[in-house]
C-alpha atoms as a PDB file:
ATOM      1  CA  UNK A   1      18.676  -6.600  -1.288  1.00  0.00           C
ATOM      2  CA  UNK A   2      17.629  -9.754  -3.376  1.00  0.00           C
ATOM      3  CA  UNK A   3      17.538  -8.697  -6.989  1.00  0.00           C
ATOM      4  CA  UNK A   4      14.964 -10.019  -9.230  1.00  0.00           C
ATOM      5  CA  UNK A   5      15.244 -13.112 -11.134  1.00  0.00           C
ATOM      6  CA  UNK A   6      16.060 -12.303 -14.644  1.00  0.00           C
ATOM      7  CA  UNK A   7      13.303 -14.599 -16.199  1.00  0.00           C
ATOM      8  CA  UNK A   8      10.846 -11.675 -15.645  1.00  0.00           C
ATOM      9  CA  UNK A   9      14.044  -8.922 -16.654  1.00  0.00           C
ATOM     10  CA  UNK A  10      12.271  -5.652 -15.045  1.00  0.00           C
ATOM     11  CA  UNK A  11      16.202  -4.224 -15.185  1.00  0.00           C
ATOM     12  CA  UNK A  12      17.613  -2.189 -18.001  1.00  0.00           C
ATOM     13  CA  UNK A  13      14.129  -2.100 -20.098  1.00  0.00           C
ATOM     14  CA  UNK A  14      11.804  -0.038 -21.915  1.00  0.00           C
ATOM     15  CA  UNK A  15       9.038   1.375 -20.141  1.00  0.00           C
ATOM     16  CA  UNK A  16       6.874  -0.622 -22.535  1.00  0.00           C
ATOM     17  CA  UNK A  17       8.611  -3.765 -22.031  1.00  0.00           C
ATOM     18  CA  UNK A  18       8.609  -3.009 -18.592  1.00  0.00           C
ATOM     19  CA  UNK A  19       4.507  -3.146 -19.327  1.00  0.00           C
ATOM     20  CA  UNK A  20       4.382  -5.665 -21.242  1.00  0.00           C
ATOM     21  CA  UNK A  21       6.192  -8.194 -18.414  1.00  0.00           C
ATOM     22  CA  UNK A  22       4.232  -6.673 -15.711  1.00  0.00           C
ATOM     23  CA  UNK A  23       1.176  -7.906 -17.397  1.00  0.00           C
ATOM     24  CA  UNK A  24       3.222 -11.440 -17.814  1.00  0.00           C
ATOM     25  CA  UNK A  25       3.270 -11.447 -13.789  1.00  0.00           C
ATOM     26  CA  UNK A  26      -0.219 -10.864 -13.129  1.00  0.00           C
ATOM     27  CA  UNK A  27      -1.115 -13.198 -15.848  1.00  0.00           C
ATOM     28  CA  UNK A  28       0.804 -16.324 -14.184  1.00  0.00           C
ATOM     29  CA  UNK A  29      -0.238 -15.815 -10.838  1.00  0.00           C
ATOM     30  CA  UNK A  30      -4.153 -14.798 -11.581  1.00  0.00           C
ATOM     31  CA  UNK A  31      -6.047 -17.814 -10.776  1.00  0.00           C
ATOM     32  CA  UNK A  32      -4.466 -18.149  -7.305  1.00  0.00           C
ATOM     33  CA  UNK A  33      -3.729 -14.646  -6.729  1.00  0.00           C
ATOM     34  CA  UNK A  34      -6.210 -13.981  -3.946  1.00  0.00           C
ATOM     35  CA  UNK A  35      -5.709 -17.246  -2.144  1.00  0.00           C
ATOM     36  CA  UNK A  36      -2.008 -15.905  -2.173  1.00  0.00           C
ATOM     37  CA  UNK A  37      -3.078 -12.898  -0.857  1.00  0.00           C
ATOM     38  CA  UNK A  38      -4.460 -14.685   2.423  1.00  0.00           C
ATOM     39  CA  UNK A  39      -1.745 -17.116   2.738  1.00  0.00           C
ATOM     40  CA  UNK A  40       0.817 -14.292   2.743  1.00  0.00           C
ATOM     41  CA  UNK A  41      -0.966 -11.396   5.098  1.00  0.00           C
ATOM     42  CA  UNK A  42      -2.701 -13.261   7.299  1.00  0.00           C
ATOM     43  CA  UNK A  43      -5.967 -12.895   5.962  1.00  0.00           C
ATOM     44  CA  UNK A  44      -5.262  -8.996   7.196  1.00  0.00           C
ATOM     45  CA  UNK A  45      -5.299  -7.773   3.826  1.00  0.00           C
ATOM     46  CA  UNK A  46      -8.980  -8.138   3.784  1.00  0.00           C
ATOM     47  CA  UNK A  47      -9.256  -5.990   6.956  1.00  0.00           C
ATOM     48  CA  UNK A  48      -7.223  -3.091   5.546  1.00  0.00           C
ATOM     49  CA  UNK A  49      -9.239  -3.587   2.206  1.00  0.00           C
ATOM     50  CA  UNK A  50     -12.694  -3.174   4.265  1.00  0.00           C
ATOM     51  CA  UNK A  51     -11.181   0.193   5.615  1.00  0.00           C
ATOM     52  CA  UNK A  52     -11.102   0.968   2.027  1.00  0.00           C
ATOM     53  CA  UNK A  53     -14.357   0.808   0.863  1.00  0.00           C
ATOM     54  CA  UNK A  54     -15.828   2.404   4.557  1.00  0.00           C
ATOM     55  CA  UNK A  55     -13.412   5.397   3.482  1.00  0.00           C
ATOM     56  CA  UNK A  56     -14.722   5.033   0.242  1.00  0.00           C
ATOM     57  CA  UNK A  57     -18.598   5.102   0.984  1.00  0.00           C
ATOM     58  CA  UNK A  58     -19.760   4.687  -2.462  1.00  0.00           C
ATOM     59  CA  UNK A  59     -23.591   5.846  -2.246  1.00  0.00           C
ATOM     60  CA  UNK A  60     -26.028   5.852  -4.591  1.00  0.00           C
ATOM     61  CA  UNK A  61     -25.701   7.540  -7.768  1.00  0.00           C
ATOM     62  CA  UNK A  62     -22.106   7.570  -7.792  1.00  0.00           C
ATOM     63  CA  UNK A  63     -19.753   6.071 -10.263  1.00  0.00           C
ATOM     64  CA  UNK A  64     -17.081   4.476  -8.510  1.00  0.00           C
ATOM     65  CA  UNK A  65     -13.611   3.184 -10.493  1.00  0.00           C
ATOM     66  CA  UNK A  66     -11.445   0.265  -8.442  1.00  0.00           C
ATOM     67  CA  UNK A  67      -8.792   0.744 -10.967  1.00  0.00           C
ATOM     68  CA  UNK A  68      -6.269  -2.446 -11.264  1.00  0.00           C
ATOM     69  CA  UNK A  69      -8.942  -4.110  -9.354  1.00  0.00           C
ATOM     70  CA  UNK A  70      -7.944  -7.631 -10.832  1.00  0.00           C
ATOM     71  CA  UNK A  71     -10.393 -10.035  -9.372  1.00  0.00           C
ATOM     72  CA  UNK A  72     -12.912  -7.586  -8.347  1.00  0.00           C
ATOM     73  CA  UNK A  73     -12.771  -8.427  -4.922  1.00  0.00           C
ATOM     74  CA  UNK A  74     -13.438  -4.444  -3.783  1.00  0.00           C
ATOM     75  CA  UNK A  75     -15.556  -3.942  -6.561  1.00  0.00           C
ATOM     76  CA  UNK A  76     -17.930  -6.468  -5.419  1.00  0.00           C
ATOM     77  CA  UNK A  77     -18.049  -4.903  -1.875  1.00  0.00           C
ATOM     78  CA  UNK A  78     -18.926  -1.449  -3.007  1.00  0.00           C
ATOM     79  CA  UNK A  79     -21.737  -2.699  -5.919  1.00  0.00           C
ATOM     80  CA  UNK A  80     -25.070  -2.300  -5.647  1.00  0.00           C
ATOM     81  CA  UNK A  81     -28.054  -1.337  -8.066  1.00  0.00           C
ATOM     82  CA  UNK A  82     -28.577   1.883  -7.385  1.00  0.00           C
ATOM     83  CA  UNK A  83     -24.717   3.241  -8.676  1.00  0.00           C
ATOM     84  CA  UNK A  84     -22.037   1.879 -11.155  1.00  0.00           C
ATOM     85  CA  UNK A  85     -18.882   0.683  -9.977  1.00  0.00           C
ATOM     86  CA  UNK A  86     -16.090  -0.380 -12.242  1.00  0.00           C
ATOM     87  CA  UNK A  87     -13.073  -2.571 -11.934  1.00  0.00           C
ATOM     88  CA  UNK A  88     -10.463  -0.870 -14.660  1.00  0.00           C
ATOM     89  CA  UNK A  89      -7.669  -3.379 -14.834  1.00  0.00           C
ATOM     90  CA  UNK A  90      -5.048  -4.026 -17.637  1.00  0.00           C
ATOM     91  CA  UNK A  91      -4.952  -7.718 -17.026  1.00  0.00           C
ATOM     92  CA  UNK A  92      -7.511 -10.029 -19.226  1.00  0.00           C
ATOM     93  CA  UNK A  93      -6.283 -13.075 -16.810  1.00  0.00           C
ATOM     94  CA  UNK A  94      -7.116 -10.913 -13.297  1.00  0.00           C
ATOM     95  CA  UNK A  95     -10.497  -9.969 -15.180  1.00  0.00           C
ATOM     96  CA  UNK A  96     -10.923 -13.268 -16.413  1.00  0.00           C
ATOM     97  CA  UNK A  97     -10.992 -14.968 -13.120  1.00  0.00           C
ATOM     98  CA  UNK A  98     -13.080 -12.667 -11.023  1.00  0.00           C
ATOM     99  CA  UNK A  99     -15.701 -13.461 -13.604  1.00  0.00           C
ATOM    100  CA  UNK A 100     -15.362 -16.413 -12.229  1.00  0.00           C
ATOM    101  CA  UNK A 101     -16.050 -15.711  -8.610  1.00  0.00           C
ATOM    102  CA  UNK A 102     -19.388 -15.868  -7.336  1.00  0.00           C
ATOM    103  CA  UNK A 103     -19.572 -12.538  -5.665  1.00  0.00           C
ATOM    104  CA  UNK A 104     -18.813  -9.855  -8.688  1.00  0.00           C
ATOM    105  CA  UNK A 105     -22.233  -9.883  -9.970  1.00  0.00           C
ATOM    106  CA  UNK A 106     -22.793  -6.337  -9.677  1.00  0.00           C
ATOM    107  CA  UNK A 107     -19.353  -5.364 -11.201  1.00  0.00           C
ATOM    108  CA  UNK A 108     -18.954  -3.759 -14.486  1.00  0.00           C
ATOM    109  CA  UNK A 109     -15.007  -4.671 -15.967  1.00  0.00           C
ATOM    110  CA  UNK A 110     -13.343  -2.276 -18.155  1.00  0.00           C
ATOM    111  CA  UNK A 111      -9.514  -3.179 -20.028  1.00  0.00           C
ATOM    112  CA  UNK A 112      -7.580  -0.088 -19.193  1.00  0.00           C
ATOM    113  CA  UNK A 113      -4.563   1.061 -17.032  1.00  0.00           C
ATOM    114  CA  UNK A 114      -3.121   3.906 -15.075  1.00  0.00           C
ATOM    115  CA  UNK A 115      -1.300   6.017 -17.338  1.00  0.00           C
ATOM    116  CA  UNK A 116      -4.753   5.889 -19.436  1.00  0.00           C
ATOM    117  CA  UNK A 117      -7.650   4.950 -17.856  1.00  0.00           C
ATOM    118  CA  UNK A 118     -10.764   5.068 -20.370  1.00  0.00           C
ATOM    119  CA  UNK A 119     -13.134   7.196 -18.403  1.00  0.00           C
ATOM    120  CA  UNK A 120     -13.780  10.955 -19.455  1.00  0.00           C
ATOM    121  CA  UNK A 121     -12.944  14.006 -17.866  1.00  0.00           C
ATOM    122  CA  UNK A 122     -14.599  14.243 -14.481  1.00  0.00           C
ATOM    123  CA  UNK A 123     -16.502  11.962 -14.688  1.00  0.00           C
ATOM    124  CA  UNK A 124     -15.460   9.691 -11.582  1.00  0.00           C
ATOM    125  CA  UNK A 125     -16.913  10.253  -8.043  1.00  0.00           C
ATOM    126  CA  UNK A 126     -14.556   8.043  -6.694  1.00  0.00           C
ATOM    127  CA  UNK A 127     -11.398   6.000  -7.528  1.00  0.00           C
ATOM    128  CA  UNK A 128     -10.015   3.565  -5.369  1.00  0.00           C
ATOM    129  CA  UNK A 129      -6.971   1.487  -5.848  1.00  0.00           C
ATOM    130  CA  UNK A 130      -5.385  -1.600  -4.019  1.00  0.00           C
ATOM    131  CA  UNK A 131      -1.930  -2.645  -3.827  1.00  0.00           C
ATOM    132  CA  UNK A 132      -2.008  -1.700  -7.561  1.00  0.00           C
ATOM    133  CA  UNK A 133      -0.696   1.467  -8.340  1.00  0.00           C
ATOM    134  CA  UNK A 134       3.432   0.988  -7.429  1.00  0.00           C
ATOM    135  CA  UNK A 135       2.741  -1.448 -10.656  1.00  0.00           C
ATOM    136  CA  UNK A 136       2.342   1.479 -13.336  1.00  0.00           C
ATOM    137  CA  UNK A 137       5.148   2.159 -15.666  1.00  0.00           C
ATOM    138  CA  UNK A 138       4.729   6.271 -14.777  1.00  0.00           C
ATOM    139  CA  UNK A 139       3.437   7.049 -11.495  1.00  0.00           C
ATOM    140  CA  UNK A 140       3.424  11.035 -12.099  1.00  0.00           C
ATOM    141  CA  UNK A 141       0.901  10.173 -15.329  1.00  0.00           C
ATOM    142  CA  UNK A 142      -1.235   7.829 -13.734  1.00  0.00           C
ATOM    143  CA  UNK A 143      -1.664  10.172 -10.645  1.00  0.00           C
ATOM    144  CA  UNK A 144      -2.303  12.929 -13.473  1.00  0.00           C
ATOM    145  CA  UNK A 145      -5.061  10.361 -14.928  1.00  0.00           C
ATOM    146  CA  UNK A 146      -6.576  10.000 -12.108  1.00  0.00           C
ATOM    147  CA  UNK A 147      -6.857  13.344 -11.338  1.00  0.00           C
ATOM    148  CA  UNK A 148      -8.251  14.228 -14.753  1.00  0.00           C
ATOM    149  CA  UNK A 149     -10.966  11.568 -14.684  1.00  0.00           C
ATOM    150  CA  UNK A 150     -12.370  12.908 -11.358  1.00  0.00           C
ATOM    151  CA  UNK A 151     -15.601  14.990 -10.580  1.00  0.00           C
ATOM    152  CA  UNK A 152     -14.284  18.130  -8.703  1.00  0.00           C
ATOM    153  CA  UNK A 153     -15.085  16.991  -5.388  1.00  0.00           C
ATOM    154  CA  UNK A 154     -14.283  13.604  -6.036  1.00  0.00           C
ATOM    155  CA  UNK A 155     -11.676  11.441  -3.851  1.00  0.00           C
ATOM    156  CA  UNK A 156      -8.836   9.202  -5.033  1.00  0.00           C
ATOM    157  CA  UNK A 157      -8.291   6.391  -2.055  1.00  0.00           C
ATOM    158  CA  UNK A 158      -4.805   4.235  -2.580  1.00  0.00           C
ATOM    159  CA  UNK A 159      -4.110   1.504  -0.506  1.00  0.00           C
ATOM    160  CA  UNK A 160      -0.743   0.608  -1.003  1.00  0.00           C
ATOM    161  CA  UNK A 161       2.307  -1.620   0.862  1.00  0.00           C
ATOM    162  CA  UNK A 162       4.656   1.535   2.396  1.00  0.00           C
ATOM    163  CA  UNK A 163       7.384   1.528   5.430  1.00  0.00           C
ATOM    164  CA  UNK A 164       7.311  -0.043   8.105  1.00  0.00           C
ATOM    165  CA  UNK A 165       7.803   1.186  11.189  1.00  0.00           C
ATOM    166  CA  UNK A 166      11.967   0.253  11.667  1.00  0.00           C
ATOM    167  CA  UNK A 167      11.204  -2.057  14.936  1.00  0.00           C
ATOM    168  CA  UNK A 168       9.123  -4.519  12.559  1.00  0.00           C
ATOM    169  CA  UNK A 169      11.368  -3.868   9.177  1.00  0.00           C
ATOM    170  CA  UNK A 170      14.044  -6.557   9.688  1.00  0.00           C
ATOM    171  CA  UNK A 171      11.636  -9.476  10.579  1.00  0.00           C
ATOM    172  CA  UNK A 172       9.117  -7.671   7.553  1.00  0.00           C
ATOM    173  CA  UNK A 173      12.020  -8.159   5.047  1.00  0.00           C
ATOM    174  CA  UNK A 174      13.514 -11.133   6.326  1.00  0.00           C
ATOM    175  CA  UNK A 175       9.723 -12.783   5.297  1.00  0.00           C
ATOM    176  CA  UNK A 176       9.360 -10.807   2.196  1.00  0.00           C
ATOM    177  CA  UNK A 177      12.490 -11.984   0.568  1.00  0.00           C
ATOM    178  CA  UNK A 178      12.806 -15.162   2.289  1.00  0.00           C
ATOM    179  CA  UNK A 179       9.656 -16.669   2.574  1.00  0.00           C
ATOM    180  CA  UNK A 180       6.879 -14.906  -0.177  1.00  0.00           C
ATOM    181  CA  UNK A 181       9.031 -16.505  -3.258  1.00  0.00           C
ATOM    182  CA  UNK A 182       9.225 -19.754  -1.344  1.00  0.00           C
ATOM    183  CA  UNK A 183       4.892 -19.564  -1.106  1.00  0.00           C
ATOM    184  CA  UNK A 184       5.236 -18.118  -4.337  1.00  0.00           C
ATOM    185  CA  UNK A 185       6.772 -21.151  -5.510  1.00  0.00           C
ATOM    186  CA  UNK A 186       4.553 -23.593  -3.940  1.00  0.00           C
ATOM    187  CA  UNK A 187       1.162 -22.358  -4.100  1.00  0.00           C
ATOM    188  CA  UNK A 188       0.892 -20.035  -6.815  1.00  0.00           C
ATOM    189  CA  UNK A 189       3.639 -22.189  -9.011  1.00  0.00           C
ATOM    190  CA  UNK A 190       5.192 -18.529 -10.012  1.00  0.00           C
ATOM    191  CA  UNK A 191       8.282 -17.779  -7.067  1.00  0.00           C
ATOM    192  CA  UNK A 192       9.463 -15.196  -9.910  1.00  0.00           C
ATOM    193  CA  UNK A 193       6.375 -13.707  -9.880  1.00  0.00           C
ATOM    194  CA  UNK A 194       6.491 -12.698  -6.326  1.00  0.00           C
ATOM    195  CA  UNK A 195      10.333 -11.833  -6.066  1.00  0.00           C
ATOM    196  CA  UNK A 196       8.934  -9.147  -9.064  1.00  0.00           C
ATOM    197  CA  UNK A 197       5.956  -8.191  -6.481  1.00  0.00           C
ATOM    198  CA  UNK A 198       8.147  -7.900  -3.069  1.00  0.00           C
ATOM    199  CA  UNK A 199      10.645  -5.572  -4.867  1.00  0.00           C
ATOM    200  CA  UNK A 200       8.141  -3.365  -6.355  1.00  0.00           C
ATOM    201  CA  UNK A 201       7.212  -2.467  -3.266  1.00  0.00           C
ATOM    202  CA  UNK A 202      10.826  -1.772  -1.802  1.00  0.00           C
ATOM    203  CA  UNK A 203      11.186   0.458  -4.994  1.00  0.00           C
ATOM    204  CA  UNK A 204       7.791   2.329  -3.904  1.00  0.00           C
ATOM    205  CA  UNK A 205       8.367   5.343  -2.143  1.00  0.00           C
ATOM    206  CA  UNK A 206       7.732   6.107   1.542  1.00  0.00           C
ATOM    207  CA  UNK A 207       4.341   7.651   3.177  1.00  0.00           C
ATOM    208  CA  UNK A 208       5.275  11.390   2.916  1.00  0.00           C
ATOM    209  CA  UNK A 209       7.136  11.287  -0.285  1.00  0.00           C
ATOM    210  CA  UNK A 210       3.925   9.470  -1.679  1.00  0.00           C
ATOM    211  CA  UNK A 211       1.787  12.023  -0.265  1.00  0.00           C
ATOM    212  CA  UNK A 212       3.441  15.109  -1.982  1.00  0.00           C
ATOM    213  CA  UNK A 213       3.459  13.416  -5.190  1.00  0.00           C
ATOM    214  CA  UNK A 214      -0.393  13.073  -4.963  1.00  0.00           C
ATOM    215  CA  UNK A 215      -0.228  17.091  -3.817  1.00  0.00           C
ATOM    216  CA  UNK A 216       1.530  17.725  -7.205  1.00  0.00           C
ATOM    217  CA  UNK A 217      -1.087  15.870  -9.179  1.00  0.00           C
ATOM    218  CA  UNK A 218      -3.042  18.835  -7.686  1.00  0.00           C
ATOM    219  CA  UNK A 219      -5.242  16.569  -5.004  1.00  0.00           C
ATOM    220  CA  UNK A 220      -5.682  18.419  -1.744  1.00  0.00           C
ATOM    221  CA  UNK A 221      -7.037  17.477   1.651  1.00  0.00           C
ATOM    222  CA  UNK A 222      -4.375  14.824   1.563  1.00  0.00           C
ATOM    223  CA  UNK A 223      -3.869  12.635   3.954  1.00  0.00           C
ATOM    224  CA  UNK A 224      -2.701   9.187   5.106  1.00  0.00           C
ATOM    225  CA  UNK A 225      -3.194   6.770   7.724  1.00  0.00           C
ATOM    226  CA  UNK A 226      -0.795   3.980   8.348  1.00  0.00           C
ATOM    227  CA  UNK A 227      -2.009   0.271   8.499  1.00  0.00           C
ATOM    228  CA  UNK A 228      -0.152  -2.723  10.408  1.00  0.00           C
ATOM    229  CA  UNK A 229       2.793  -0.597  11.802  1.00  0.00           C
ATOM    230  CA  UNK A 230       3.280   0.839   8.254  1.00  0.00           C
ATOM    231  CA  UNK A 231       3.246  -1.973   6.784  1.00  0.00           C
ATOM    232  CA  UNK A 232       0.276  -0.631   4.056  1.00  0.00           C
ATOM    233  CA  UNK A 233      -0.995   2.705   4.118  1.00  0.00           C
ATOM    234  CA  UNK A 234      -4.376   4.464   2.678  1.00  0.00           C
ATOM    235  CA  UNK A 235      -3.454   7.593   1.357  1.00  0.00           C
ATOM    236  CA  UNK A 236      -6.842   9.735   0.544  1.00  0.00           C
ATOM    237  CA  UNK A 237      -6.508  13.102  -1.839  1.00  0.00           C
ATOM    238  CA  UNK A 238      -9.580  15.043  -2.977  1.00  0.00           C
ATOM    239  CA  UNK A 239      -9.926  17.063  -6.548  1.00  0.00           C
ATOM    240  CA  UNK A 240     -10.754  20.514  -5.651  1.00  0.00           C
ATOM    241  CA  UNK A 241     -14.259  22.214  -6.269  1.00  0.00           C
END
């Protein structure tokens, strides 16, 4: 397995410097993060992100929190006038350019992250987060967070990068690791950035062993449902009532 190139040194840290470096990565790539995005799914990443927010159905009244929503991009789909919807993101650069887009109008932004996300107790209808969470430095406390921060009743919806099915896995890492840094390099202008991003999601763990740790946050009625031959998955866990 390619190892990560040391000028981003996520080995042998402190789980605040861990944080801190993290933040470093979103920071260099956030003005041509979502352009990225497309260039290296496809486009497809929009299709899994649009079974997101139908999953989601924010309605109105809710309050709906897209935490590490960088750029706002699911944010913007689920906003409208009638209920509040939130992007929660520890990155002023992600923030900073989906200001900047024309479509996050009806977006609130809020500075926070996983491990403490600045909401009260149940007080969240919904939570939704994309290709965000293997990024916190404690996935047991954020999953705790988000718990906490829920209405009973309410629904946490993760769409993250997962297994792939194993006919699919050697040409899936064979473009991860060979090709991603290369686009890395040459459109975003950060290949370390995106060596960082394709091994986080080797480290994350597979669809089941996700799944219980959302059952030991205390979420039930969990489920999952595997995107692109388990390439991404949504994984959707309610609070009980």
């Amino acid at each position: 397995m390619t190892k990560l190139d040391n000028s981003f040194g996520f080995h042998d840290v402190s789980p605040e410097e861990r944080r801190n470096r993290i933040r470093d990565v979103f920071t260099a790539v956030a003005d041509r993060y979502d352009l990225m995005n497309d260039i290296m799914s496809f486009g497809i990443h929009r299709l899994w992100k649009r079974l997101l927010i139908r999953a989601a159905g924010a309605s109105a009244g809710q309050v709906v929190v897209d935490l590490a929503g960088g750029t706002g991009e699911v944010a913007a789909r689920m906003a409208a006038p009638d209920r509040l919807v939130v992007v929660c993101d520890p990155s002023l650069a992600m923030m900073a350019a989906g200001h900047r887009r024309s479509d996050t109008g009806g977006v609130a932004w809020l500075a926070g992250e996983g491990e403490g996300i600045p909401f009260a107790d149940g007080s969240v209808d919904t939570l939704t987060i994309s290709f965000g969470i293997r990024n916190v430095t404690h996935l047991d406390g954020a999953l705790a967070e988000i718990h906490r921060v829920l209405k009973p009743g309410g629904r946490l919806l993760c769409l993250e990068f997962s297994r792939p099915h194993w006919l699919i896995r050697p040409f899936y890492d064979a473009f991860s690791f060979l090709v991603i840094p290369r686009l890395g390099a040459w459109v975003a202008r950060a290949p370390q950035a995106y060596t960082y991003l394709v091994e986080s999601v080797r480290r994350f763990p597979d669809q089941d062993s996700f799944a219980d740790l959302i059952r030991q946050a205390g979420f039930g009625e969990v489920r999952y449902r595997n995107l692109g031959f388990g390439i991404a998955c949504l994984h959707i866990g309610t609070k009980a009532s």
